[in-house]
Protein backbone atom coordinates (compact mmCIF):
# COMPACT_ATOMS: atom_id res chain seq x y z
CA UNK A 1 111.22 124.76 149.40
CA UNK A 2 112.84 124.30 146.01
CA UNK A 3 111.59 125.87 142.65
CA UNK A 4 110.19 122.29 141.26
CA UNK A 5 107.80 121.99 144.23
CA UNK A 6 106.23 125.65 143.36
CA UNK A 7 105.97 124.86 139.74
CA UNK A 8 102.36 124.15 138.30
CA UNK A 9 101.28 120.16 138.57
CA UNK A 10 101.36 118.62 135.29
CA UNK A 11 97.29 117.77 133.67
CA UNK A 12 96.90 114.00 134.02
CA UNK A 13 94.48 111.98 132.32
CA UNK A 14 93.13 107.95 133.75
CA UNK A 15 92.14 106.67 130.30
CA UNK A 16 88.49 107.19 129.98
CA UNK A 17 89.04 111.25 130.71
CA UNK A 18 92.14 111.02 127.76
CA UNK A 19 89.72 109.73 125.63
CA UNK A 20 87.10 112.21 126.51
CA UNK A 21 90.07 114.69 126.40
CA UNK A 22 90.96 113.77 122.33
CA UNK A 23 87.18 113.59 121.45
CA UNK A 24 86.60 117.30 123.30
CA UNK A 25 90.07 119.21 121.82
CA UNK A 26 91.00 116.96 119.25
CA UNK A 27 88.04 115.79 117.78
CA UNK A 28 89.50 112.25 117.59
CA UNK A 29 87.37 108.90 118.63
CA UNK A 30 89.92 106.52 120.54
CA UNK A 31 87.96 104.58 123.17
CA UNK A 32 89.13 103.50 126.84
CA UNK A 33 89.57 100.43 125.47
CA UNK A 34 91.64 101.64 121.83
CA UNK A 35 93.93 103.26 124.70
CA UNK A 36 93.84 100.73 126.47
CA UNK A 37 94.96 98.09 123.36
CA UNK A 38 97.68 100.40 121.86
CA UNK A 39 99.47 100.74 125.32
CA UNK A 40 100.14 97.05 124.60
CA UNK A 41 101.34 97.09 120.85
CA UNK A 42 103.11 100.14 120.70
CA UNK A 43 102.04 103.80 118.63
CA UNK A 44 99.55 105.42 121.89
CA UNK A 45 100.70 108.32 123.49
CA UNK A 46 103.71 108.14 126.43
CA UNK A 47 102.07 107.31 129.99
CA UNK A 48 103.47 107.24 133.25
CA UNK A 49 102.13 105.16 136.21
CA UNK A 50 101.17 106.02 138.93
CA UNK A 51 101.16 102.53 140.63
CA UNK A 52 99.37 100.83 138.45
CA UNK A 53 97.25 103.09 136.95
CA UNK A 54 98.53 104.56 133.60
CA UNK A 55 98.09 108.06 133.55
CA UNK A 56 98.62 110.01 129.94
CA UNK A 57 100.41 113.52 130.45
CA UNK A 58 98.28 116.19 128.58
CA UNK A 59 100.92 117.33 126.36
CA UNK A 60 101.79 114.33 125.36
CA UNK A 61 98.49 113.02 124.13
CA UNK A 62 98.42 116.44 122.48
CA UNK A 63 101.47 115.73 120.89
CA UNK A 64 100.28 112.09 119.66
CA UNK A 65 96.86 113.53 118.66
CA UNK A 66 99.03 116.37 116.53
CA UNK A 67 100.74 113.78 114.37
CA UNK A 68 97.58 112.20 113.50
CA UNK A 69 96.86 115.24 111.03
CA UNK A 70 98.23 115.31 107.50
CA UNK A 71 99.26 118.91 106.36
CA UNK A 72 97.12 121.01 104.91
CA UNK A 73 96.29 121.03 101.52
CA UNK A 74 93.89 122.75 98.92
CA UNK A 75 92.86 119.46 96.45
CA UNK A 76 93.23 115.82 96.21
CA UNK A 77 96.08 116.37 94.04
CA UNK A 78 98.18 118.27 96.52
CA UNK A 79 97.69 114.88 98.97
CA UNK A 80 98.91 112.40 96.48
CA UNK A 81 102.92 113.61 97.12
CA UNK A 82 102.46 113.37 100.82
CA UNK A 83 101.08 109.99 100.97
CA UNK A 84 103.53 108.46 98.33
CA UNK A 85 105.93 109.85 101.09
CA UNK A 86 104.30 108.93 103.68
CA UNK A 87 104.62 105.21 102.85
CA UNK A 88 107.76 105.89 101.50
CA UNK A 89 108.74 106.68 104.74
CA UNK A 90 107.22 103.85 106.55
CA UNK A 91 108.72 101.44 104.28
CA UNK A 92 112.31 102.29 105.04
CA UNK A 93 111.89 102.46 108.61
């Protein structure tokens, strides 16, 4: 037996439990069928399939659901900066 078969299974989610799974930890609303939309036009989390069923990996919907979030900041005026480069950003890519 070989070290990779004793290692801990990785958490898998079907897409109704990953969306339960980012409403329960992450306290973000994406529906079976948000999940199931942004599979097909890119920006979801990485899934692997299992046959046919996609499956999400738990740490990479955490991962996805992390970049959601903005920094923190203590006014308005502190979020102005990070949005200017925020689209900044977006626009160059």
């Amino acid at each position: 037996m070989t070290d990779q078969n004793l290692a801990a299974p990785k958490r898998r989610f079907r897409r109704k439990d990953a969306s339960a799974y980012l409403k329960e930890r992450w306290d973000l609303s994406y529906t079976e069928r948000t999940l199931a939309k942004i599979a097909v036009t890119g920006g979801g989390p990485r899934m692997e399939y299992a046959g046919r069923f996609p499956l999400y990996p738990q740490d990479s919907l955490d991962k996805w659901a992390a970049a959601k979030f903005a920094p923190a900041v203590n006014s308005t005026a502190e979020r102005r900066p990070q949005q200017a480069a925020s689209e900044h950003t977006a626009s160059a890519a």
